[in-house]
Every structure is written in C-alpha cells, then in structure tokens.
C-alpha atoms as a PDB file:
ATOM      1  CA  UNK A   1     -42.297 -30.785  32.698  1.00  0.00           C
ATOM      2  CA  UNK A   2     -39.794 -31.317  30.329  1.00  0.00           C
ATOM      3  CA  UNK A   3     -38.757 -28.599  27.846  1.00  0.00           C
ATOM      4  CA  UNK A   4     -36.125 -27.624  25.219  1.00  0.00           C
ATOM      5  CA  UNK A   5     -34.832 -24.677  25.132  1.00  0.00           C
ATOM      6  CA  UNK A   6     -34.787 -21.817  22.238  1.00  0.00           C
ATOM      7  CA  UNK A   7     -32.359 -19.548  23.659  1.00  0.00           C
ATOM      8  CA  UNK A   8     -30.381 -18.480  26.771  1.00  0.00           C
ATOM      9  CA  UNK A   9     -31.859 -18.700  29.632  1.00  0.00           C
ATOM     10  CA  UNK A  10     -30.386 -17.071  32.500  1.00  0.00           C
ATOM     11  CA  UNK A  11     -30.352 -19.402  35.706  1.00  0.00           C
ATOM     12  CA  UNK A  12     -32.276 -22.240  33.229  1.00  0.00           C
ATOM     13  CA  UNK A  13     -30.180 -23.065  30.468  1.00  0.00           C
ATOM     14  CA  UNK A  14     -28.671 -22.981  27.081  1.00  0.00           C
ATOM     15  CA  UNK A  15     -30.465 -23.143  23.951  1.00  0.00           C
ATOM     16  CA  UNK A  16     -31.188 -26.822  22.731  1.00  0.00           C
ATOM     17  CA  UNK A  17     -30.556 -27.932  26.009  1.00  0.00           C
ATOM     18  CA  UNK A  18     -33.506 -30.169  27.646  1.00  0.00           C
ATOM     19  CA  UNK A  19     -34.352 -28.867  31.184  1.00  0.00           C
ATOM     20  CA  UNK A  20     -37.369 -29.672  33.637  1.00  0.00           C
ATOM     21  CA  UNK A  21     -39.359 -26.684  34.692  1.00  0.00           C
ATOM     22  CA  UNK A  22     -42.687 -26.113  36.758  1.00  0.00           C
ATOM     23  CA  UNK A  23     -45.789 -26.556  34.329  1.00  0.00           C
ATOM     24  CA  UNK A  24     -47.016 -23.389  34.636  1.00  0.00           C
ATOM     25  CA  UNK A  25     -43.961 -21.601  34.356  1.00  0.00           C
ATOM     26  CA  UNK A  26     -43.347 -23.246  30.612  1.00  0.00           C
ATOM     27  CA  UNK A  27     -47.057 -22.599  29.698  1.00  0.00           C
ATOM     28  CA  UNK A  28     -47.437 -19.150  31.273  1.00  0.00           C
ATOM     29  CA  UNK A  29     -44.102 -18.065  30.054  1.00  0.00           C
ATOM     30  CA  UNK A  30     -41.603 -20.442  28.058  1.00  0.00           C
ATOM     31  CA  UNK A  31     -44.255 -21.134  25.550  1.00  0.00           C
ATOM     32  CA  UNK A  32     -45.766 -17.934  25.603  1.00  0.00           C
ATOM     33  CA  UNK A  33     -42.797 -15.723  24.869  1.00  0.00           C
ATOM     34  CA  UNK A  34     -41.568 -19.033  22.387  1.00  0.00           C
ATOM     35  CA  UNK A  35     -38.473 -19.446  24.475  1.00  0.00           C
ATOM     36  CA  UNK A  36     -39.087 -23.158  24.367  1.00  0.00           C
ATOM     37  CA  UNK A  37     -40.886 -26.286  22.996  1.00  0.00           C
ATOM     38  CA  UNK A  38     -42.611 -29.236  25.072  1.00  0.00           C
ATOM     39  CA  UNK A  39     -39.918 -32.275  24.959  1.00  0.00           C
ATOM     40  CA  UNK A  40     -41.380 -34.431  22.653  1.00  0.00           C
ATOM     41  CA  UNK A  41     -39.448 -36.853  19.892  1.00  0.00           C
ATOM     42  CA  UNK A  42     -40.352 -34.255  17.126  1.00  0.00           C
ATOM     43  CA  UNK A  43     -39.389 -31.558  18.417  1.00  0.00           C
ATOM     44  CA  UNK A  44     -36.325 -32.846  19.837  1.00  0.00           C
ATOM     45  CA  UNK A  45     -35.332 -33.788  16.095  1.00  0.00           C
ATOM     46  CA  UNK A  46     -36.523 -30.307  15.146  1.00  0.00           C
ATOM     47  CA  UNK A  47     -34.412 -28.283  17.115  1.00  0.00           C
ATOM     48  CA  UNK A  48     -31.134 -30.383  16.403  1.00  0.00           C
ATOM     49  CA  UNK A  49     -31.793 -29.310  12.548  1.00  0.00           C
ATOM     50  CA  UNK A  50     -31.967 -25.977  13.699  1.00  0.00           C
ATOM     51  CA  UNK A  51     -29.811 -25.416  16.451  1.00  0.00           C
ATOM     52  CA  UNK A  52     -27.252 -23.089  14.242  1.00  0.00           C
ATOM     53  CA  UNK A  53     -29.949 -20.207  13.369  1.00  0.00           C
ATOM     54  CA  UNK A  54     -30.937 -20.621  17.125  1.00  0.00           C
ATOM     55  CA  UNK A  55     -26.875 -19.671  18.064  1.00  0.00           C
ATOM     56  CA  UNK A  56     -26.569 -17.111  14.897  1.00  0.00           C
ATOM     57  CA  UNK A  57     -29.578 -15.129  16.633  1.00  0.00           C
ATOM     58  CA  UNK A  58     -28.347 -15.202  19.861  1.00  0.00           C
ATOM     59  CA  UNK A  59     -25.125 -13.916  19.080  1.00  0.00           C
ATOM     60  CA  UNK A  60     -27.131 -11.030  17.030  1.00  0.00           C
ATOM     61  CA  UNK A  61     -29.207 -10.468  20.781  1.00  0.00           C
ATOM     62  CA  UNK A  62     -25.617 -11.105  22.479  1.00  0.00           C
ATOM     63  CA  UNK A  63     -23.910  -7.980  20.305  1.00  0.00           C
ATOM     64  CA  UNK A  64     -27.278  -5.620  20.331  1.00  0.00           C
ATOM     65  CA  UNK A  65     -27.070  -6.299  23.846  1.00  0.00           C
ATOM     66  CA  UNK A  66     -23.535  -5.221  24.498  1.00  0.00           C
ATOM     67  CA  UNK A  67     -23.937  -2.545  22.293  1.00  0.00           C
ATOM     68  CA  UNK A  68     -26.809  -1.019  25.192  1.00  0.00           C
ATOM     69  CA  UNK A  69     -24.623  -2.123  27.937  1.00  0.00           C
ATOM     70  CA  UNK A  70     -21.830  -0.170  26.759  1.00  0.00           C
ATOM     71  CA  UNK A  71     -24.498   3.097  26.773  1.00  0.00           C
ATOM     72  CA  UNK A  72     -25.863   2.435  29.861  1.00  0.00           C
ATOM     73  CA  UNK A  73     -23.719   0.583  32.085  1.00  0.00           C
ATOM     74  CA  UNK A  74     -22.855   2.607  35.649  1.00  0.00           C
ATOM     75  CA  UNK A  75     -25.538   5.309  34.668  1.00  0.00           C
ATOM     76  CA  UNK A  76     -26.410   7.479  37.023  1.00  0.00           C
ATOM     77  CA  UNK A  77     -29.868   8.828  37.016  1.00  0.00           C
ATOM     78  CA  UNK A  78     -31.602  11.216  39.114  1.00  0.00           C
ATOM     79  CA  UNK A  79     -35.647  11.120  40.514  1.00  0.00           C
ATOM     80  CA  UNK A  80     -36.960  14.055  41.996  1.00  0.00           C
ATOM     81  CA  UNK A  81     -40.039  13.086  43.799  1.00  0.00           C
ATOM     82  CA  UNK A  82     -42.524  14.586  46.866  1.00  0.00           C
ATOM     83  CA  UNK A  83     -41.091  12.708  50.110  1.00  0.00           C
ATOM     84  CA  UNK A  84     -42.528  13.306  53.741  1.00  0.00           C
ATOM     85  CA  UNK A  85     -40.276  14.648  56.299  1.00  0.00           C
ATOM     86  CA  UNK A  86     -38.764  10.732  57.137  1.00  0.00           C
ATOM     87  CA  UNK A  87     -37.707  10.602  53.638  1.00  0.00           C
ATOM     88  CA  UNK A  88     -40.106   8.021  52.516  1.00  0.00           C
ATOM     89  CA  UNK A  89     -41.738   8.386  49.356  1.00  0.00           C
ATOM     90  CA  UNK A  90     -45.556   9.152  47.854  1.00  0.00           C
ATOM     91  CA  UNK A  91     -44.965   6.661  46.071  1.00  0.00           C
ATOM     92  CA  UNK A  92     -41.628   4.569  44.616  1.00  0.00           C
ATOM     93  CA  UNK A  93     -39.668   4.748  41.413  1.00  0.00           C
ATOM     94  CA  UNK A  94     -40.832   1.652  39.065  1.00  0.00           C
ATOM     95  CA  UNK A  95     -39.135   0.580  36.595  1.00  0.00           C
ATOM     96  CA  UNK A  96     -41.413   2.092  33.695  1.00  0.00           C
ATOM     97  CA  UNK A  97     -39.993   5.530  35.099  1.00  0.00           C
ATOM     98  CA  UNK A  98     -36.504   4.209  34.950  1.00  0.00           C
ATOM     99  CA  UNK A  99     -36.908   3.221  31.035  1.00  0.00           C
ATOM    100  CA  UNK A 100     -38.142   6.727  30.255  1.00  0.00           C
ATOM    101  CA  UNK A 101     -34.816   8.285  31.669  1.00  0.00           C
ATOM    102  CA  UNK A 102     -32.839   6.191  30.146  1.00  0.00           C
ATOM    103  CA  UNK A 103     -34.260   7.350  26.913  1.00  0.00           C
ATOM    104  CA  UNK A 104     -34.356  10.789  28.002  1.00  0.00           C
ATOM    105  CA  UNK A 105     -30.238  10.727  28.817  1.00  0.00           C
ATOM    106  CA  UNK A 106     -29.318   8.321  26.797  1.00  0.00           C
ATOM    107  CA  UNK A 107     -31.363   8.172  23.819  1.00  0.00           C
ATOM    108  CA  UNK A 108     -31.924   3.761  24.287  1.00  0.00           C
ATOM    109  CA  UNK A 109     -35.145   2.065  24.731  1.00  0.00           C
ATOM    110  CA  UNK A 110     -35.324  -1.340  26.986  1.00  0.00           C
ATOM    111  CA  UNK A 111     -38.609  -2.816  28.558  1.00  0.00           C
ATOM    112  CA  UNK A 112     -38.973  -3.013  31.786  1.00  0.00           C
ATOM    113  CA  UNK A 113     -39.515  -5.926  32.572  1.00  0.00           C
ATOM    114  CA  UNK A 114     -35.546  -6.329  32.139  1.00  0.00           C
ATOM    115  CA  UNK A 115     -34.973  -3.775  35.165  1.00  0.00           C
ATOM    116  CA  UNK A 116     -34.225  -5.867  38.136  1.00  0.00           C
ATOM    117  CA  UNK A 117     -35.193  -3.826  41.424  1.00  0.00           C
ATOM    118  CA  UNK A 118     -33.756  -5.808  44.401  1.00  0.00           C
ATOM    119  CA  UNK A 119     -35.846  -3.678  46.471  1.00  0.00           C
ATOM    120  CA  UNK A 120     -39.160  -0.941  45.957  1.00  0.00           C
ATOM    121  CA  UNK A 121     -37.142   2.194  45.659  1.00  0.00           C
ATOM    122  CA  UNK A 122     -39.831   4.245  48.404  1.00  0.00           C
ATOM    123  CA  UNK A 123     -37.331   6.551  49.959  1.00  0.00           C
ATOM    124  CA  UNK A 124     -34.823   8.525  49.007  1.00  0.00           C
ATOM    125  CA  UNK A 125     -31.089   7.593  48.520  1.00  0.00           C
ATOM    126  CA  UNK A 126     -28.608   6.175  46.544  1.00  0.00           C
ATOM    127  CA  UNK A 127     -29.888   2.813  45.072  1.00  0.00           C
ATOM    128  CA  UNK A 128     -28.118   0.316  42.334  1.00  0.00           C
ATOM    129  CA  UNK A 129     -30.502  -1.672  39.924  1.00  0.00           C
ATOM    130  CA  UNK A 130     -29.171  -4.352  37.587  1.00  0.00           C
ATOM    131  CA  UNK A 131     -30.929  -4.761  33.963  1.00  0.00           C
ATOM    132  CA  UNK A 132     -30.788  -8.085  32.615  1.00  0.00           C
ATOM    133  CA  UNK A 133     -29.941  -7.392  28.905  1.00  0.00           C
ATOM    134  CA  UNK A 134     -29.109 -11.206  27.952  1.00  0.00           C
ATOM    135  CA  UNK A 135     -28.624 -13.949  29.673  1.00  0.00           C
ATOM    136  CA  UNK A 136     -24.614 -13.631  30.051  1.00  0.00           C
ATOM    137  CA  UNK A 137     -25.016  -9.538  30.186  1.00  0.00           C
ATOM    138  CA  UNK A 138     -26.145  -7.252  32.875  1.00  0.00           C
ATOM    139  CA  UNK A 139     -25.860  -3.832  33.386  1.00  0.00           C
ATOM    140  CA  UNK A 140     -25.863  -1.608  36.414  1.00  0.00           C
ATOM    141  CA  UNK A 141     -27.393   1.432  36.877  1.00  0.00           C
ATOM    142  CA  UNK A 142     -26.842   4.134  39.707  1.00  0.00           C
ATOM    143  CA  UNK A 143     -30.554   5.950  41.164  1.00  0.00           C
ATOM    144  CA  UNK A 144     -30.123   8.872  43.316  1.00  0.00           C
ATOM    145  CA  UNK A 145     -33.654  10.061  44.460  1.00  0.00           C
ATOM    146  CA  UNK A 146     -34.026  13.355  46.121  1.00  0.00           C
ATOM    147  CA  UNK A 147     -36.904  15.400  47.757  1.00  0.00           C
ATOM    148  CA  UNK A 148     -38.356  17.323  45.103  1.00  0.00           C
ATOM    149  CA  UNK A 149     -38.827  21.280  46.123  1.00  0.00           C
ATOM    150  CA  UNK A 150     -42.631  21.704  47.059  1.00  0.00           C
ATOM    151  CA  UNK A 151     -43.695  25.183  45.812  1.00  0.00           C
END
C-alpha cells in the first residue's frame, strides 16, 4: 500500500515522501497515530501545500527531543529486584519501570513505547537500552539490576 508520509520515520522515510508499506501496518499504525495519508491524487496535492508546517513541526519535535537527550543520554539507573540464587529474575524490568526512574532522577517524562529493549532484562547485570526520541535521535541509557536484600 502506498502512503505519504507526515513526518520522520525512522527506517521508513521522510515526511512528504511516498513509500509502500504492509496494509495493516498503515491502518493499524500510520493512520492511526496520523503519521501518514493513503496515496491518493488529493492528498498528494495536499501535502505539497503543506509540506513547510510538516518540516517547522518536526524541527520543534527535533529540538524538544535533543533537549531530553541531552538529560538523559548515558544515564545510569539502578533496579533492585528479588532474584533466585542463578541470578534470574521474578520477573524483568519493562520499560514502564524504566520511564518512572527516569522521572524519579531526572525529573523527564517519555512513553514507553520509545524504550527500545534489545533483550527482556530477567537477570541481573549491566544492560544498555536505546530510546528512540526522533527519528534522527536516540539516546542510551545504562541499567544495572541487582539482587534486592530479602528481609
């Protein structure tokens, strides 16, 4: 399916660009979040005539962005949490617990669904997570997880 795009998409495209995705991934998502518009003649025209707010916002999104990279790039953060005695986990460290330390430390709220696990964190160690801030920005955070004390 053909699609134009309303902003930067990382490993997609540009905005205004025309790119062919997977149906469902322009209905369920694309269209949904109003990152792009079906391909048609219209809309083509449309987004020509308004391809200059389209840049102006993404440079806004581009400088909020750096401004939270600059916060909470190489971050380290520390989990405490009950392990067994082969250091796995009860559990693993999701992202929704890495947003509330950042906020905790350093006082900046992202959603995570822009935290970027390459792996479930289930034991403990030293892990790095990327968050995807923009499409041209990521930040990297440092996770040490340790064996909390059992009382």
């Amino acid at each position: 399916m053909k699609v134009i795009l309303l902003e930067n998409i990382r490993k997609i495209g540009t905005i205004g660009q025309i790119v062919d995705v997977k149906r469902g991934f322009a209905r369920n998502y694309l269209f949904s979040k109003k990152k792009a518009l079906f391909a048609s003649k219209e809309n083509i025209n449309q987004v020509e005539k308004i391809k200059k707010d389209l840049d102006k916002k993404d440079l806004e999104r581009k400088k909020k962005a750096q401004e939270i990279y600059d916060q909470i790039n190489n971050t380290n953060l520390l989990f405490k949490k009950l392990a067994t005695e082969k250091e796995e986990l009860y559990g693993s460290v999701k992202p929704s617990e890495i947003c509330e330390a950042i906020k905790k430390q350093k006082k900046v709220e992202i959603e995570p669904s822009i935290i970027q696990l390459n792996q479930e964190i289930k034991k403990l160690g030293k892990f790095k997570v990327k968050v995807d801030l923009h499409s041209q920005l990521q930040a990297e955070l440092k996770i040490t997880v340790q064996a909390e004390e059992s009382k």
